[in-house]
Protein backbone atom coordinates (compact mmCIF):
# COMPACT_ATOMS: atom_id res chain seq x y z
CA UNK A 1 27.99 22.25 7.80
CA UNK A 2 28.89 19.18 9.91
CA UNK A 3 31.94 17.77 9.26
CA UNK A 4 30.77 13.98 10.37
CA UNK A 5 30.70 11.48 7.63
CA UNK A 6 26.59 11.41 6.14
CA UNK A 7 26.43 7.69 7.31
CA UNK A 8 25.95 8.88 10.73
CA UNK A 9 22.16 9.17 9.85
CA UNK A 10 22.49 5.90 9.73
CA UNK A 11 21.28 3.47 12.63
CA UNK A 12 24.68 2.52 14.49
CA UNK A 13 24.03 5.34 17.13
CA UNK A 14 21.22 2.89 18.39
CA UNK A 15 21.87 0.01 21.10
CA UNK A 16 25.06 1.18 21.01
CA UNK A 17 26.86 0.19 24.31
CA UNK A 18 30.20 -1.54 24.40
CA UNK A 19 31.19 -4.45 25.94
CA UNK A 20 31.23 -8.57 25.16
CA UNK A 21 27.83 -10.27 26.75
CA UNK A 22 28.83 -13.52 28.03
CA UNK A 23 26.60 -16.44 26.86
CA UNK A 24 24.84 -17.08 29.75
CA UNK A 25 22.03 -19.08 27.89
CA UNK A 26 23.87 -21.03 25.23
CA UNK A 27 21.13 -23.59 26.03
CA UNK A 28 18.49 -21.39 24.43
CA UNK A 29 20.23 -20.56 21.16
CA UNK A 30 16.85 -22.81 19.48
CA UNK A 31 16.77 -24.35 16.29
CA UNK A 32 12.97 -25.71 16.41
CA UNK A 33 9.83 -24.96 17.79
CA UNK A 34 8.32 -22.11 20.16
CA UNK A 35 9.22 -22.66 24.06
CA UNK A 36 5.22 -21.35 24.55
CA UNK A 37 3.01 -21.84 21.86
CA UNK A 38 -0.02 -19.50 23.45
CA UNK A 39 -0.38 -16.14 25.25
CA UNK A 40 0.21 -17.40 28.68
CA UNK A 41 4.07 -17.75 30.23
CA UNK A 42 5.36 -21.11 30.13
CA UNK A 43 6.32 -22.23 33.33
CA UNK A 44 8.69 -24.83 34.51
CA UNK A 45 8.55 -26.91 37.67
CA UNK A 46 12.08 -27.67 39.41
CA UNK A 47 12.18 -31.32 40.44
CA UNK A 48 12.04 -32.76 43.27
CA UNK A 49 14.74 -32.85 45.61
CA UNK A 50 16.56 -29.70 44.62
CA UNK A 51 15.80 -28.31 47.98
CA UNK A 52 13.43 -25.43 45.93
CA UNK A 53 9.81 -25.86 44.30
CA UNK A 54 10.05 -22.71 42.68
CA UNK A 55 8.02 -21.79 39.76
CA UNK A 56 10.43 -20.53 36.52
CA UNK A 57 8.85 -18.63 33.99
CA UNK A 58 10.97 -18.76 31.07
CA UNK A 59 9.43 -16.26 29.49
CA UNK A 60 10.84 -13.69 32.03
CA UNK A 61 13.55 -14.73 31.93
CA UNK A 62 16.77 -11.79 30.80
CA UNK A 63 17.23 -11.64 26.64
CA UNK A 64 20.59 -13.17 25.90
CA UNK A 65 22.26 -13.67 22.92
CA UNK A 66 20.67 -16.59 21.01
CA UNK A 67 16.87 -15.71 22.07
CA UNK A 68 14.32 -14.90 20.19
CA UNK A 69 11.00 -13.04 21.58
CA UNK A 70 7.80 -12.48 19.77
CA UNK A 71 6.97 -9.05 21.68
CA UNK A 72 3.27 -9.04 20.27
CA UNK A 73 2.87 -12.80 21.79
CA UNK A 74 4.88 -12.13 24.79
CA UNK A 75 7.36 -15.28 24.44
CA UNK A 76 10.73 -16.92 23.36
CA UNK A 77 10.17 -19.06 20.26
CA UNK A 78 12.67 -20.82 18.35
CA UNK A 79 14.28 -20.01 14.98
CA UNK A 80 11.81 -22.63 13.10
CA UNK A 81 8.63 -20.80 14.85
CA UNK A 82 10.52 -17.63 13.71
CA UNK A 83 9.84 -18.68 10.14
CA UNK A 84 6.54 -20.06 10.07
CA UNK A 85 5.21 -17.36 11.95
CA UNK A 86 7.07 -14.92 9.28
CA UNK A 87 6.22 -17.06 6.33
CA UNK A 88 3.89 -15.63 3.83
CA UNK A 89 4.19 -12.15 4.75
CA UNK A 90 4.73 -9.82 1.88
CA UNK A 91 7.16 -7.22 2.98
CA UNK A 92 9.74 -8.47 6.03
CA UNK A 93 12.46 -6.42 7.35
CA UNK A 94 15.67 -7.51 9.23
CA UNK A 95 17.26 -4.54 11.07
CA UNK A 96 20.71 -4.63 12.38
CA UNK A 97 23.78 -3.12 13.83
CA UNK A 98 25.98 -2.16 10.41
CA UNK A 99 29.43 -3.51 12.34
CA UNK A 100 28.11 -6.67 14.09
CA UNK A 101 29.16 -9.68 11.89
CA UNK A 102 26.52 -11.85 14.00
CA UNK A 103 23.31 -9.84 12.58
CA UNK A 104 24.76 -10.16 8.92
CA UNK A 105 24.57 -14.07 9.28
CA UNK A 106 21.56 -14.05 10.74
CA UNK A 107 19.67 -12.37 8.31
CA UNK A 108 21.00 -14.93 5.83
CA UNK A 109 19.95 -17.35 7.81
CA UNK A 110 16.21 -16.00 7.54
CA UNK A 111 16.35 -15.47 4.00
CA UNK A 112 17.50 -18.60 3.33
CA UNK A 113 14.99 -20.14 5.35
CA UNK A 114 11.91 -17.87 4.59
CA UNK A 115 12.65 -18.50 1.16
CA UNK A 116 12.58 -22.18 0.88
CA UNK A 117 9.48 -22.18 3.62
CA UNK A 118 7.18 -20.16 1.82
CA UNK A 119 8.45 -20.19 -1.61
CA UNK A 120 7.66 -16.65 -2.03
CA UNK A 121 10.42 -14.46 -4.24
CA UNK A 122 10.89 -11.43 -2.46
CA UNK A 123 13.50 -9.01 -3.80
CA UNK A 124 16.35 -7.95 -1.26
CA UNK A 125 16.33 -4.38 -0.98
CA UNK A 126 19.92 -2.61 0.45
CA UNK A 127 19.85 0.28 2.38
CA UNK A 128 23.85 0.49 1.86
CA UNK A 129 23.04 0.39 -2.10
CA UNK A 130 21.95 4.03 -3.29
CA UNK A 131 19.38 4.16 -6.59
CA UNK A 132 22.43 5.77 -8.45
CA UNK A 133 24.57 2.36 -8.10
CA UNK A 134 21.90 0.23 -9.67
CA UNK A 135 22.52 0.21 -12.87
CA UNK A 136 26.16 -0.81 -11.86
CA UNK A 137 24.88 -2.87 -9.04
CA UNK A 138 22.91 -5.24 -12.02
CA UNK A 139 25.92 -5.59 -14.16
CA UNK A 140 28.25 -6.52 -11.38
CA UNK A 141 25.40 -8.57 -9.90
CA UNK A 142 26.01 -10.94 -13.34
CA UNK A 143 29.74 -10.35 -13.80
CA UNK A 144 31.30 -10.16 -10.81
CA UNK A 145 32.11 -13.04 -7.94
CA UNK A 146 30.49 -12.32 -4.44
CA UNK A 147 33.44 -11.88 -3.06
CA UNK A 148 34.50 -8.81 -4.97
CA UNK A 149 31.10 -7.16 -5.56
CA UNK A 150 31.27 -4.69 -2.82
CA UNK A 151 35.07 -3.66 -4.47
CA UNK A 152 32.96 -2.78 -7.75
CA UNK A 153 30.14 -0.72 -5.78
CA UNK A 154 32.72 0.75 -3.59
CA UNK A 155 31.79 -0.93 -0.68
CA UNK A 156 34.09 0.39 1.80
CA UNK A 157 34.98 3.70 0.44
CA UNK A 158 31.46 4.63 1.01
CA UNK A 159 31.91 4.09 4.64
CA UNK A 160 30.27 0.66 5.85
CA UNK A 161 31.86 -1.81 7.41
CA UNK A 162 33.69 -5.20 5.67
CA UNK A 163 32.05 -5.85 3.06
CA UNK A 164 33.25 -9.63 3.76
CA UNK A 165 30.68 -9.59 6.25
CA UNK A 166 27.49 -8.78 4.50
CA UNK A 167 28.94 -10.93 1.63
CA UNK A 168 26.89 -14.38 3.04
CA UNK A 169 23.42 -12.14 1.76
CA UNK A 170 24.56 -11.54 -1.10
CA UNK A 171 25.42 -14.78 -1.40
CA UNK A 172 21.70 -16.67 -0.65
CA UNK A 173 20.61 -13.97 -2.69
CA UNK A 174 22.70 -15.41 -5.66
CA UNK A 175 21.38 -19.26 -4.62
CA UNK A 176 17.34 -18.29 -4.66
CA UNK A 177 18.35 -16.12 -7.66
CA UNK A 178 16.45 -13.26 -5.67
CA UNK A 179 16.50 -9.62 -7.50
CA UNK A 180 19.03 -7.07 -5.76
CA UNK A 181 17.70 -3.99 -5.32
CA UNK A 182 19.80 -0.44 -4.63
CA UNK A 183 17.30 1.51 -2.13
CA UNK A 184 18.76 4.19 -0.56
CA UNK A 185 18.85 8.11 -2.05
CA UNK A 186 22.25 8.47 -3.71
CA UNK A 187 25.03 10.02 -1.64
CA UNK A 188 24.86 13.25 -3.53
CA UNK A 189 21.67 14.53 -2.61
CA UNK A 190 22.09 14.35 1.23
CA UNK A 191 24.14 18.04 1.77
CA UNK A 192 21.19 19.54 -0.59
CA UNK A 193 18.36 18.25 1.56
CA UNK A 194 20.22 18.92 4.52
CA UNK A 195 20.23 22.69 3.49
CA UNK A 196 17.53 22.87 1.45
CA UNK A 197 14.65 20.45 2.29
CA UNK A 198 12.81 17.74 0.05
CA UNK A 199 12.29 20.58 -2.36
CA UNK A 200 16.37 19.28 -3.64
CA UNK A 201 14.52 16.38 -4.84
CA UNK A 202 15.03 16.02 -8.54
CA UNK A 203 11.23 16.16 -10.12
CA UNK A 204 11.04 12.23 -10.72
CA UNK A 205 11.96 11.08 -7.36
CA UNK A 206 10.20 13.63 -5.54
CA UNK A 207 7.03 12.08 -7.40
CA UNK A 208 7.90 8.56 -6.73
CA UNK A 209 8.17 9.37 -3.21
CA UNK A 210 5.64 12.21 -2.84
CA UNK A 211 6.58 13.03 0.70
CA UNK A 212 4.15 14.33 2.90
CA UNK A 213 4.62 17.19 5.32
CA UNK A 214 6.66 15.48 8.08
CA UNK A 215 3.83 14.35 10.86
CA UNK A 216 5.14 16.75 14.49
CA UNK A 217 5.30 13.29 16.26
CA UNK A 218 8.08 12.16 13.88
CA UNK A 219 9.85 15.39 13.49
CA UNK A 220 10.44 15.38 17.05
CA UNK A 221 11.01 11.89 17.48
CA UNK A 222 13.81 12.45 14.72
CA UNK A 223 15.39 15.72 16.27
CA UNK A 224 16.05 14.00 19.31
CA UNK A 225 17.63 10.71 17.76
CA UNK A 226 19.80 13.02 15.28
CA UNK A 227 21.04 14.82 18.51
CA UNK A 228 21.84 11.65 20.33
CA UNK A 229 23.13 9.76 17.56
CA UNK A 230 25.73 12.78 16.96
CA UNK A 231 26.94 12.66 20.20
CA UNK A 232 24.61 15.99 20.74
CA UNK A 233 27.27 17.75 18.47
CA UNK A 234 25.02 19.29 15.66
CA UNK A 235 23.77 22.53 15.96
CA UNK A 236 19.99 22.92 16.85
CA UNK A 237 19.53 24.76 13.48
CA UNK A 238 20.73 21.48 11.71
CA UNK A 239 18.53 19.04 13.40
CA UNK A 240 15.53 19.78 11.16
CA UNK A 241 18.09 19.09 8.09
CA UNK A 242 18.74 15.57 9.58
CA UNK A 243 15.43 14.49 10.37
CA UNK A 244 14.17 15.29 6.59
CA UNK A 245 17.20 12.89 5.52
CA UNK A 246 16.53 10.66 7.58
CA UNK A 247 12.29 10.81 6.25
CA UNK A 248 13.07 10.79 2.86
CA UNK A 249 15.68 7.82 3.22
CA UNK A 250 12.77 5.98 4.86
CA UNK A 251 10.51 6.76 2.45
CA UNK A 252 13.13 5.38 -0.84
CA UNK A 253 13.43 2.32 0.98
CA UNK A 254 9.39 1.99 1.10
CA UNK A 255 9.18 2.75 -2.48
CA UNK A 256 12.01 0.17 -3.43
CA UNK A 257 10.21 -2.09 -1.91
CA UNK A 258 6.93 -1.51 -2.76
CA UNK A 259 7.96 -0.93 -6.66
CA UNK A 260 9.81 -4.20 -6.52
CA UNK A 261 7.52 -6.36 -4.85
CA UNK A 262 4.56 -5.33 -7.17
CA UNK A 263 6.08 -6.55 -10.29
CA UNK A 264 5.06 -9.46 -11.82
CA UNK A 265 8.23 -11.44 -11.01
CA UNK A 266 7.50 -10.83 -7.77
CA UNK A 267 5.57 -11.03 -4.74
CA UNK A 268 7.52 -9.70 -1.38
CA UNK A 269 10.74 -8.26 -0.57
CA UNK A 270 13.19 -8.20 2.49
CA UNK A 271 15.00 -4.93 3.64
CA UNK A 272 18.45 -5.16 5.11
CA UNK A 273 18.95 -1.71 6.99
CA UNK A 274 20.04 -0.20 10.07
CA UNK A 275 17.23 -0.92 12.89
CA UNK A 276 16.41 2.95 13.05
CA UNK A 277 15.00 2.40 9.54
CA UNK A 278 12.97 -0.79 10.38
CA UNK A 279 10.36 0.79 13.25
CA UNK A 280 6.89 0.32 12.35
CA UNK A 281 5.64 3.70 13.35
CA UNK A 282 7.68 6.31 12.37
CA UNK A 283 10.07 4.93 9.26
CA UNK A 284 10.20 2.16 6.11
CA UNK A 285 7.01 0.38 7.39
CA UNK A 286 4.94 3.93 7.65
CA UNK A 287 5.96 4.61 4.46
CA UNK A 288 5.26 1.51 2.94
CA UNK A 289 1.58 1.37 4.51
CA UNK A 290 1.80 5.01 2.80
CA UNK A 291 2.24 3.75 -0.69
CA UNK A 292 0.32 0.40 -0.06
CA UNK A 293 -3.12 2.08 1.72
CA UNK A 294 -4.88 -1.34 1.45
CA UNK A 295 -1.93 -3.61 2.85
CA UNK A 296 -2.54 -5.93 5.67
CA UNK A 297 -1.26 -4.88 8.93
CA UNK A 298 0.41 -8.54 8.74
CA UNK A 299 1.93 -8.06 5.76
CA UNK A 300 4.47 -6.08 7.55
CA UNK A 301 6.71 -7.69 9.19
CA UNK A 302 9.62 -6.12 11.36
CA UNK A 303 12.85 -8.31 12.65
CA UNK A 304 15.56 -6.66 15.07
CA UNK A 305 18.90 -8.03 15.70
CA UNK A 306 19.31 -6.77 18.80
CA UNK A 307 22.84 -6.78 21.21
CA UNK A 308 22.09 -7.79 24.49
CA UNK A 309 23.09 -5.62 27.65
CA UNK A 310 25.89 -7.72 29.54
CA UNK A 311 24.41 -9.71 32.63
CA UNK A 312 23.39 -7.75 35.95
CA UNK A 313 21.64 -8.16 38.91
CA UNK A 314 18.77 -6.18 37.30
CA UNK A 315 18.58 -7.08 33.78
CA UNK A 316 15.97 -5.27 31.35
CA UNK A 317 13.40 -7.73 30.32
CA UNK A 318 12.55 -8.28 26.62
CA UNK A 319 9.64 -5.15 26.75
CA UNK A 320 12.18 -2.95 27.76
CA UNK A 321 14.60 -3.37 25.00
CA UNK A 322 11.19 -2.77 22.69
CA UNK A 323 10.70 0.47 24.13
CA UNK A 324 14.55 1.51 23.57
CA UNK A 325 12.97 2.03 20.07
CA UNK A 326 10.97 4.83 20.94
CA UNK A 327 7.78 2.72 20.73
CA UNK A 328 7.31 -1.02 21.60
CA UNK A 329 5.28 -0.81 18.74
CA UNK A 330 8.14 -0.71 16.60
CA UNK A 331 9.15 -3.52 16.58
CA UNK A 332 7.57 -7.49 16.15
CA UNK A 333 10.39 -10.04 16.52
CA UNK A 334 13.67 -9.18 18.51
CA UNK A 335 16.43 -11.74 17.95
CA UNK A 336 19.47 -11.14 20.35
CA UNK A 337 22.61 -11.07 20.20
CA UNK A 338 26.45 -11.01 21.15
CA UNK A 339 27.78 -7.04 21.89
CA UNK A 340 30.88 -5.78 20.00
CA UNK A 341 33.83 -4.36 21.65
CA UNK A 342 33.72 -0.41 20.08
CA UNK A 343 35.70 2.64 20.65
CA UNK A 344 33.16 5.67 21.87
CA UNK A 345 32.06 7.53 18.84
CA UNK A 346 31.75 10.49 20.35
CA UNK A 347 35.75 10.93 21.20
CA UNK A 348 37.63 13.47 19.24
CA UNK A 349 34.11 14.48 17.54
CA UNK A 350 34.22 17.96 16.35
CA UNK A 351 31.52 19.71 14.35
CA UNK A 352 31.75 22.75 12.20
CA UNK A 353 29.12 25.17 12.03
């Protein structure tokens, strides 16, 4: 069995190059409208008597950290455009980098916003809160300050990072008195599926989530990111263990979701997870189109906080960060971001057999 800690299935493995990304395009960190409104690349003239009339299409230009791209549009927009073009949209989720501070704030900043746009009140599903902690989560949730609420849930112990960090959702959460919702399988059940397949499901869950056979495109989509993601440690024979985690974790974050947002105090939720679990084709959003057959396509929503790759004389260009997903497909809205300075994972990994 592998000795790595069971949170490695979740999505830090991806985007996961070191380094600080200088802010080469503070002017673009927007707060208002989209730089092009239609399909076609804006372009921008240099005036006269810069010794250069060279077109500048500032929709090619490099992602940095403060831009945001609308990959089905093809263009930057600005945070405000980020919202109206999100508003009204039942189920939205933000995926992020578990030990980047930045995407924490950010996706406070959109559910702050989103929720005094639209007015909807969407639930805020966790994938660091497991269905076991819920009942626990609701009590705290009234008795407990902000500040201490990942202390009572065991925050840290569990293995994420500060829980200072995430504290600002919680905290817009509280303001739009929005419900908080554990999504995640509990802790305990992870070894058993590992070993045993979905059939460790207890009887109720495995109905709730009534898993399908696991399509071939996934299941080797999944074998390859377990491998990567664990440093290509685990043993081939575990891979298949992994993936069925990582399927089933997908599909309890659909059905939190889904189960929450179909109440009759509510119309919508968010999802705050790791951006492996946010990918339109092959995780929460496939399962949620699962349990929702007759959902608008639009009605899915999918936001990535995304690191930027520090500047070079050949930077990727927004399409190719969508791909770095598996599928451009994946993913609707990238929002970019400053890199963290990390230690490699993968030194001083060992893994039992």
């Amino acid at each position: 069995m592998s000795k790595l800690p069971l949170r490695w299935l979740h999505a830090n493995a991806l985007f996961r190059n070191a380094g600080v990304i200088a802010a080469i395009a503070g002017s673009f960190v927007f707060s208002g409208h989209s730089i092009a409104q239609t399909q076609e690349p804006a372009s921008v003239q240099i005036p006269a008597g810069t010794g250069s009339h060279h077109v500048a299409d500032i929709n090619a230009l490099p992602p940095a950290p403060g831009l945001i791209f609308d990959r089905r549009a093809g263009e930057y927009i600005m945070f405000d455009e980020l919202v109206r073009r999100l508003s009204n949209r039942k189920y939205i989720l933000i995926g992020e980098k578990h030990d980047n501070p930045i995407h924490h704030h950010h996706q406070s900043q959109l559910i702050d916003a989103l929720t005094k746009s639209d007015q909807r009140h969407r639930a805020v599903v966790w994938e660091m809160f497991t269905r076991d902690q819920q009942g626990l989560l609701d009590q705290s949730w009234q008795e407990v300050p902000i500040s201490e609420l990942g202390q009572a849930l065991e925050w840290e112990e569990r293995g994420w990072p500060s829980w200072h960090d995430y504290a600002p959702i919680a905290e817009i959460a509280k303001t739009h008195d929005l419900t908080m919702v554990a999504g995640n399988l509990p802790d305990d059940l992870l070894r058993p599926i590992i070993a045993e397949g979905t059939a460790a499901l207890p009887a109720t869950l495995a109905t709730k989530l009534s898993l399908p056979a696991m399509p071939d495109e996934i299941m080797e989509r999944f074998r390859v990111e377990m491998a990567e993601s664990h440093c290509n440690a685990l043993p081939k024979s575990m891979l298949g263990g992994f993936s069925t985690v990582q399927f089933a974790r997908d599909a309890s974050l659909a059905r939190a979701m889904t189960d929450i947002a179909n109440t009759a105090d509510h119309d919508g939720a968010f999802l705050i997870a790791g951006a492996m679990h946010v990918r339109h084709t092959i995780a929460v959003p496939w399962h949620i189109s699962r349990f929702e057959p007759g959902l608008d396509a639009n009605d899915i929503a999918v936001v990535s906080l995304i690191e930027a790759d520090d500047p070079s004389d050949n930077p990727p260009k927004p399409q190719d960060y969508a791909e770095r997903f598996g599928n451009r497909d994946d993913v609707d809205f990238m929002w970019f971001t400053n890199d963290m300075v990390r230690k490699d994972p993968c030194i001083d990994l060992t893994v039992g057999q």
